[in-house]
PDB file of N, CA and C in Angstrom:
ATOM      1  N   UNK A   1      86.692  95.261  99.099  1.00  0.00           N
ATOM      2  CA  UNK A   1      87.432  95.166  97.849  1.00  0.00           C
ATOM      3  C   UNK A   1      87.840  93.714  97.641  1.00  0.00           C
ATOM      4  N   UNK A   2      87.134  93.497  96.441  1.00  0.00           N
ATOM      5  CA  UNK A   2      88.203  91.928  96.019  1.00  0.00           C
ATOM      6  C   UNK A   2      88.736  91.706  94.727  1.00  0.00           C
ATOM      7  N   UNK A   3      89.853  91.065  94.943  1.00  0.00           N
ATOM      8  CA  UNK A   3      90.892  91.147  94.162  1.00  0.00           C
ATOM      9  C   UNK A   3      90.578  89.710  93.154  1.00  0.00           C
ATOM     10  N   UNK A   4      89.993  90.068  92.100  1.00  0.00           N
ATOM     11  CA  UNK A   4      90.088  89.051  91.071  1.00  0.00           C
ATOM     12  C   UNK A   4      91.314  87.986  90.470  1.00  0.00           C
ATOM     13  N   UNK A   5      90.908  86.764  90.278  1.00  0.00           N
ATOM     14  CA  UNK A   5      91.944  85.650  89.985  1.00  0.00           C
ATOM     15  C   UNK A   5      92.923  86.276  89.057  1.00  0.00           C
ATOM     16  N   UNK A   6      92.542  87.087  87.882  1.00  0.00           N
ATOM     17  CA  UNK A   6      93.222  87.674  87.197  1.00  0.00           C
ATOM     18  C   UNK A   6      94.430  89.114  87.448  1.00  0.00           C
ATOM     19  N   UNK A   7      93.692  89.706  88.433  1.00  0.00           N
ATOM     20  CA  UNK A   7      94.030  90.915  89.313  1.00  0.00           C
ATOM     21  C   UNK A   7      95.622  90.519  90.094  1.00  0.00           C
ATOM     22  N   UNK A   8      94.981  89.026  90.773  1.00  0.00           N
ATOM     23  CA  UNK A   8      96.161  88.374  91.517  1.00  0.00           C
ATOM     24  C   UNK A   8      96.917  87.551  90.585  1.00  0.00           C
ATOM     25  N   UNK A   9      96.867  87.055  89.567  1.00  0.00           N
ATOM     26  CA  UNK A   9      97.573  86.332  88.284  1.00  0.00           C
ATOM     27  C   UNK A   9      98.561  87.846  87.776  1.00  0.00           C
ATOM     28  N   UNK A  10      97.868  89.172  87.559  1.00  0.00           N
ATOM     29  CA  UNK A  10      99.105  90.049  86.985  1.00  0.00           C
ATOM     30  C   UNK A  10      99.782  90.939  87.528  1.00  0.00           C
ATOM     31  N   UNK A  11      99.364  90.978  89.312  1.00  0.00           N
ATOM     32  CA  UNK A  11     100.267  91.446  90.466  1.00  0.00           C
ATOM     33  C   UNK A  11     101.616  90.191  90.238  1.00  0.00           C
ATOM     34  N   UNK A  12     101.123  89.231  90.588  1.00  0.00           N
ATOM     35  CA  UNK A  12     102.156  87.708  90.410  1.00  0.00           C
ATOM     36  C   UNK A  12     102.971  88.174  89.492  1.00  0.00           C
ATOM     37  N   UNK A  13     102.544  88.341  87.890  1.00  0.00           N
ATOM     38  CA  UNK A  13     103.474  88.260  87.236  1.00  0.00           C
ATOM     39  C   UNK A  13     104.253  89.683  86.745  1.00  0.00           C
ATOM     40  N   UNK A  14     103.651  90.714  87.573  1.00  0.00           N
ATOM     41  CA  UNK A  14     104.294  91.636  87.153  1.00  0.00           C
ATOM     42  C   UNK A  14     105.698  92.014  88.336  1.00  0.00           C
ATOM     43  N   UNK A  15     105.455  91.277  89.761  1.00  0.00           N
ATOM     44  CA  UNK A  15     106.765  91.429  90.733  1.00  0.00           C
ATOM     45  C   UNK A  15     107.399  90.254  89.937  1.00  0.00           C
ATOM     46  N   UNK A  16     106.813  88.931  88.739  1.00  0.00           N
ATOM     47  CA  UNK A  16     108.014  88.274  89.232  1.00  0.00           C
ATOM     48  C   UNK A  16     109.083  89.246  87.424  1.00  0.00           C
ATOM     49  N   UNK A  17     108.634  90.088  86.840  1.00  0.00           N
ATOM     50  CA  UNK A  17     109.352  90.653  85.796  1.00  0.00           C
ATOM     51  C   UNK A  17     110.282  91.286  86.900  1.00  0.00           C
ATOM     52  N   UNK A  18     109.572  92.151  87.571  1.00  0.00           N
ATOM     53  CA  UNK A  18     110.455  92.982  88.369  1.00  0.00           C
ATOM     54  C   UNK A  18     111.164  92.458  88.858  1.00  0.00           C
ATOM     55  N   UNK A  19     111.346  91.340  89.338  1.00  0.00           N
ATOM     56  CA  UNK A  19     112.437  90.577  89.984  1.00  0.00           C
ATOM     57  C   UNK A  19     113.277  89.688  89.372  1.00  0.00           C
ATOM     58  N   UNK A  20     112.935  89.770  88.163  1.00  0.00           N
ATOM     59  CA  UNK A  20     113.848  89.033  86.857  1.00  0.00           C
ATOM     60  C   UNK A  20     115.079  90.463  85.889  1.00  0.00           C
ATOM     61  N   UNK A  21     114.086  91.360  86.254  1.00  0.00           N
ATOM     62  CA  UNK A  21     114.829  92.628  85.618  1.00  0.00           C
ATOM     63  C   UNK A  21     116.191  93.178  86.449  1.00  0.00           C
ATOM     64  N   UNK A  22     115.717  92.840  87.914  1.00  0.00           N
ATOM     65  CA  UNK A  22     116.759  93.485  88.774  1.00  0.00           C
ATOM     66  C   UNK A  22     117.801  92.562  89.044  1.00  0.00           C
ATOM     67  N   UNK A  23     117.414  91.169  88.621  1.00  0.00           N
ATOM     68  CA  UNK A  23     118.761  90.534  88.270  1.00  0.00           C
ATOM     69  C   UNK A  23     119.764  89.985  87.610  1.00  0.00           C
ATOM     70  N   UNK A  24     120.712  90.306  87.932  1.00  0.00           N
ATOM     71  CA  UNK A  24     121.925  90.544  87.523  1.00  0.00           C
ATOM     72  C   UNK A  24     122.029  88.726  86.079  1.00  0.00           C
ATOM     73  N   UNK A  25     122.041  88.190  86.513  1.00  0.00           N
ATOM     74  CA  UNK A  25     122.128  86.845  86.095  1.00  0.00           C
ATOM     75  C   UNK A  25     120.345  86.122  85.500  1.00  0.00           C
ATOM     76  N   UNK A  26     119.655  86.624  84.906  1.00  0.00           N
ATOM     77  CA  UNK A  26     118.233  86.640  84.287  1.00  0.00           C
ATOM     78  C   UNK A  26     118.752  85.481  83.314  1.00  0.00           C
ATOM     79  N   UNK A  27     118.042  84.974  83.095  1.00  0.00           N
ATOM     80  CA  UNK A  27     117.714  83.962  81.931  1.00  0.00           C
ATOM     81  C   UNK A  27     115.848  83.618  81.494  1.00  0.00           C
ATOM     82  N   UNK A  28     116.344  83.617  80.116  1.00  0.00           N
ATOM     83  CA  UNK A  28     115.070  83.471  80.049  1.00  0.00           C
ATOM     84  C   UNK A  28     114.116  82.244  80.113  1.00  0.00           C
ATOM     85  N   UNK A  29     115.009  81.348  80.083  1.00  0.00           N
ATOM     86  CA  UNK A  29     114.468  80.047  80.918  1.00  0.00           C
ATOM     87  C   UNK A  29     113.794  79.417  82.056  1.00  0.00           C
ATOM     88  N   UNK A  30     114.132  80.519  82.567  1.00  0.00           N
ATOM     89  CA  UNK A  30     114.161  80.563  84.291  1.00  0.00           C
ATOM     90  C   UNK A  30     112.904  80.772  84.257  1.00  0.00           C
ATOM     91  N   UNK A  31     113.061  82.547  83.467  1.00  0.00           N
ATOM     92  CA  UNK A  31     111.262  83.016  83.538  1.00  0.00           C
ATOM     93  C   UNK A  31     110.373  82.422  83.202  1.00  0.00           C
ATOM     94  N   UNK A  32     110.245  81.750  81.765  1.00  0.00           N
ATOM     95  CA  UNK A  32     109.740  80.339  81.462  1.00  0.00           C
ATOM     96  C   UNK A  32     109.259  79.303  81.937  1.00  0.00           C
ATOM     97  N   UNK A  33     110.000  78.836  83.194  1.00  0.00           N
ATOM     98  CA  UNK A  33     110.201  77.858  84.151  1.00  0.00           C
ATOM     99  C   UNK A  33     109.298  78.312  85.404  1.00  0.00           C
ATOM    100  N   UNK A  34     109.687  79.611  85.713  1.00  0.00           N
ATOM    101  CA  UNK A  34     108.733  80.166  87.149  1.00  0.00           C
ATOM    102  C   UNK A  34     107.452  80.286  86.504  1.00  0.00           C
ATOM    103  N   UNK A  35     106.923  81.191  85.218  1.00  0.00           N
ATOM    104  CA  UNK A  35     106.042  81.604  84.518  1.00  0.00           C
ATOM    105  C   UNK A  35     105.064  80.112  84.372  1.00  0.00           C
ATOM    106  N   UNK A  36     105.344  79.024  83.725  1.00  0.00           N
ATOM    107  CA  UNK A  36     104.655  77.790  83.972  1.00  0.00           C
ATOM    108  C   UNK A  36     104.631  77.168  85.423  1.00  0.00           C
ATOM    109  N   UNK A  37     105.278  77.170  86.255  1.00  0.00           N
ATOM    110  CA  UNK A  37     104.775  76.829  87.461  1.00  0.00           C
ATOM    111  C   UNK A  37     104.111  77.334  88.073  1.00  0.00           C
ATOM    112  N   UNK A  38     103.856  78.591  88.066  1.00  0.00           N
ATOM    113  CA  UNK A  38     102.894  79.364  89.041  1.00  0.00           C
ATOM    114  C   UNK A  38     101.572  79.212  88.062  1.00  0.00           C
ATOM    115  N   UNK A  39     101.583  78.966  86.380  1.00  0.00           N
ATOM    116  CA  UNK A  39     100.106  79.206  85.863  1.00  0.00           C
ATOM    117  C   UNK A  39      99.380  77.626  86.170  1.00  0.00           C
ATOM    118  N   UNK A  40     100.531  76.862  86.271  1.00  0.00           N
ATOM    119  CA  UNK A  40      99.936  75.387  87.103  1.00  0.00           C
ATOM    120  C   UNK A  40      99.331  75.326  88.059  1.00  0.00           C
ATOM    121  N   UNK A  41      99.845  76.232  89.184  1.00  0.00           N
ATOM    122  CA  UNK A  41      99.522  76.147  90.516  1.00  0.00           C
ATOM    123  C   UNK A  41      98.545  76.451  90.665  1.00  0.00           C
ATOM    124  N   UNK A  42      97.987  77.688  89.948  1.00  0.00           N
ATOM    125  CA  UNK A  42      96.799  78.587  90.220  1.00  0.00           C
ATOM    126  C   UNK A  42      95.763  77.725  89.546  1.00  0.00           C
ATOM    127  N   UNK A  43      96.280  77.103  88.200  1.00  0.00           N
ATOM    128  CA  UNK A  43      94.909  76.496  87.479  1.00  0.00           C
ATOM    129  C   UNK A  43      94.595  75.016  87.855  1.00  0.00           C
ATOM    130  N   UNK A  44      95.045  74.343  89.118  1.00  0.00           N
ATOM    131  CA  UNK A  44      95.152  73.206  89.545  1.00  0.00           C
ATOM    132  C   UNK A  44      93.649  73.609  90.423  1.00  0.00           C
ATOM    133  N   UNK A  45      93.015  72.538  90.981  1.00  0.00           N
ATOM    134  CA  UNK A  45      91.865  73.009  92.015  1.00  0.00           C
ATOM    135  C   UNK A  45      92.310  73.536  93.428  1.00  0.00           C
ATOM    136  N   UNK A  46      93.799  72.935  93.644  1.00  0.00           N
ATOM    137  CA  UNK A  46      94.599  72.855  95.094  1.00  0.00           C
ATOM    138  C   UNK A  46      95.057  74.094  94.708  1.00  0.00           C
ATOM    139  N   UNK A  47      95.122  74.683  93.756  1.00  0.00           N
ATOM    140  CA  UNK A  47      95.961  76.260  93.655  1.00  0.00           C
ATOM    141  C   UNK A  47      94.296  77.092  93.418  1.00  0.00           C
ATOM    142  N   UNK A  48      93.503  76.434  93.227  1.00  0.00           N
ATOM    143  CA  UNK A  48      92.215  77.833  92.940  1.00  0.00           C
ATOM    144  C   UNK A  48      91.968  77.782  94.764  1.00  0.00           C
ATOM    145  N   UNK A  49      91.930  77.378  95.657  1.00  0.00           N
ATOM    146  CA  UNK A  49      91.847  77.170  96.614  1.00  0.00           C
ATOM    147  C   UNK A  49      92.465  77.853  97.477  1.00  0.00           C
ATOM    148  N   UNK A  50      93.945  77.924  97.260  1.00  0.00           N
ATOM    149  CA  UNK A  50      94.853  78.104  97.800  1.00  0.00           C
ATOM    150  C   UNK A  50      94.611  80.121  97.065  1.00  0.00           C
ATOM    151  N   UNK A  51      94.253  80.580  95.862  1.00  0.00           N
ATOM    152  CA  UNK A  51      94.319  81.858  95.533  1.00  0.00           C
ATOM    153  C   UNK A  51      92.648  82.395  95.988  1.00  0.00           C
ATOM    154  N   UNK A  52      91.852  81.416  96.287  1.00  0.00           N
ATOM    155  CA  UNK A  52      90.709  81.755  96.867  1.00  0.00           C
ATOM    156  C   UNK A  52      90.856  82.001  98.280  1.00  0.00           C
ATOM    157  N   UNK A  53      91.935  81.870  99.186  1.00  0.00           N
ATOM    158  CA  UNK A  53      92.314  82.192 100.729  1.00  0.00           C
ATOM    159  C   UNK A  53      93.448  83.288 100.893  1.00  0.00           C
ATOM    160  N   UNK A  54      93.932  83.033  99.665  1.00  0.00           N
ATOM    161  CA  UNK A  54      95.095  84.786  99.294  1.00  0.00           C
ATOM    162  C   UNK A  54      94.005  85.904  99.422  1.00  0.00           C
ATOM    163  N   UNK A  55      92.433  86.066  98.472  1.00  0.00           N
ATOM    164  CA  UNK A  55      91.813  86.546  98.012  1.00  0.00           C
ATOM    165  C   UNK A  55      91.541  87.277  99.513  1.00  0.00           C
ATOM    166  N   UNK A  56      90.813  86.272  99.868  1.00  0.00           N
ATOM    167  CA  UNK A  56      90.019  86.442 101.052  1.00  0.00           C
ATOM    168  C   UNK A  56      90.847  87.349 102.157  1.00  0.00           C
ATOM    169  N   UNK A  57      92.207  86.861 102.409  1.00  0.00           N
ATOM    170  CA  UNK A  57      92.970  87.450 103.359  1.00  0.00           C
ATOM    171  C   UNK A  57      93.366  89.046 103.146  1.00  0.00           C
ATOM    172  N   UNK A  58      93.293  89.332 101.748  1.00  0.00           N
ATOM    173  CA  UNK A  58      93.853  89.924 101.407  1.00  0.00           C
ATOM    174  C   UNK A  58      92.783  91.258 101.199  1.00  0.00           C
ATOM    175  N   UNK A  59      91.626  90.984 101.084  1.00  0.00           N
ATOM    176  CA  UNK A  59      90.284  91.619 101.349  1.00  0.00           C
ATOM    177  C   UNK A  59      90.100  91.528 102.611  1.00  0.00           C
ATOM    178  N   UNK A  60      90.212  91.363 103.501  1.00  0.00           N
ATOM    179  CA  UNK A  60      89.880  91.395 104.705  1.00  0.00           C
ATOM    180  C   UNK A  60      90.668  92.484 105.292  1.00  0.00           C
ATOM    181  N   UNK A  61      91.681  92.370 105.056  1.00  0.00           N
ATOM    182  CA  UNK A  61      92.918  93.198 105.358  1.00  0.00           C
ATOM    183  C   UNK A  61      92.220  94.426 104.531  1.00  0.00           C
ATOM    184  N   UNK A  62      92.563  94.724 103.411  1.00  0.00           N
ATOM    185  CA  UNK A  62      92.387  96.212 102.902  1.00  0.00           C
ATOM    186  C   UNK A  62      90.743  96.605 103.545  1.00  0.00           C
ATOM    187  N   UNK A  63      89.633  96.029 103.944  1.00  0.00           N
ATOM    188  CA  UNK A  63      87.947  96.299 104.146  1.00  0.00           C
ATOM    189  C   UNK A  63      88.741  97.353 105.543  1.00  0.00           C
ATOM    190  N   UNK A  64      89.628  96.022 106.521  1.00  0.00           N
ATOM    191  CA  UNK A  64      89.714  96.773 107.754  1.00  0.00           C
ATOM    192  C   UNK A  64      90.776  97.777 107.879  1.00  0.00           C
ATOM    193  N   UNK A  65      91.528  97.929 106.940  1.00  0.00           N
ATOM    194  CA  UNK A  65      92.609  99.496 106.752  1.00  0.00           C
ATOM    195  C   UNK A  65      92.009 100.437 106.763  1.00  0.00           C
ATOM    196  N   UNK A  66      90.317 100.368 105.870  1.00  0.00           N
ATOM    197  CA  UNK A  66      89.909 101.411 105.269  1.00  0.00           C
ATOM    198  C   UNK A  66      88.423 101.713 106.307  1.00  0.00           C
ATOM    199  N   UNK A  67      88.351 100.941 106.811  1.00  0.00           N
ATOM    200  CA  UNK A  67      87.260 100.771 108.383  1.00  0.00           C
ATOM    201  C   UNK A  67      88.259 101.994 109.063  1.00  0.00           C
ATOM    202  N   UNK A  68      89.322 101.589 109.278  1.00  0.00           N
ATOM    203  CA  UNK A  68      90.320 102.248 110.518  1.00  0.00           C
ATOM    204  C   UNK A  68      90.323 103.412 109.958  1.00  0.00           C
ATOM    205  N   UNK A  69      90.974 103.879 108.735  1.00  0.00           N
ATOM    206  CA  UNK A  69      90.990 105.419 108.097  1.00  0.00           C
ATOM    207  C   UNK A  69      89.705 106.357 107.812  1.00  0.00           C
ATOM    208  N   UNK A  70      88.827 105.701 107.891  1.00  0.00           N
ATOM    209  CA  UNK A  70      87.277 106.402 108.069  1.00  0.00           C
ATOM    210  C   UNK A  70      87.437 106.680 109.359  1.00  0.00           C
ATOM    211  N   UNK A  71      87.067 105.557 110.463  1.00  0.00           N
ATOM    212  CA  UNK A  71      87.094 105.844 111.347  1.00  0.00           C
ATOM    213  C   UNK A  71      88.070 106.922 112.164  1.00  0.00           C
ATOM    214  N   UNK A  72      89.147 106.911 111.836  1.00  0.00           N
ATOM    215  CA  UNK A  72      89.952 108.113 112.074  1.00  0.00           C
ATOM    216  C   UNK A  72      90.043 109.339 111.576  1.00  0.00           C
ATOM    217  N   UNK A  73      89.553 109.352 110.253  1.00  0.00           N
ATOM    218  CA  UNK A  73      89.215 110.237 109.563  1.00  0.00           C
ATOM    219  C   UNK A  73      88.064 111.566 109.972  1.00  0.00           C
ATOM    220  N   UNK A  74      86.946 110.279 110.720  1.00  0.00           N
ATOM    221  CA  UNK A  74      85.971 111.320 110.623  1.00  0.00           C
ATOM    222  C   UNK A  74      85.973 111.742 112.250  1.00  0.00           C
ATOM    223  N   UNK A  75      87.374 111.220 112.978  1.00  0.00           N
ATOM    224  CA  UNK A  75      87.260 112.282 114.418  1.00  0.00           C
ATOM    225  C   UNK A  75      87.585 113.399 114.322  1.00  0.00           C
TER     226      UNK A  75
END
């Protein structure tokens, strides 16, 4: 399984709502402020890089969860 730039762009921005909603003191500036720094980061070459080794880790991990649950599955 791999998780597309976009896939990982609206996981990103959908914990950081969730974490703007649950607090108490939200501004919308803030969100503004986090919301442009992270679309910098990612669209920089040092951030496609950096979400191309999220990708990877992150596929690697779910291939071998689902290796292990077969494998356990079918004893």
């Amino acid at each position: 399984m791999t998780i597309t730039l976009s896939g990982l762009f609206l996981l990103a921005a959908i914990g950081l709502g969730v974490w703007f909603k649950k607090d108490a003191s939200f501004r919308k500036r803030e969100f503004f402020a986090v919301s442009v720094f992270w679309i910098l980061v990612v669209a920089t070459p040092w951030g496609a890089e950096g979400v191309a080794k999220v990708q990877e880790i992150i596929g690697t991990g779910v291939q071998t969860a689902s290796q292990t649950v077969n494998s356990v599955s079918s004893k």
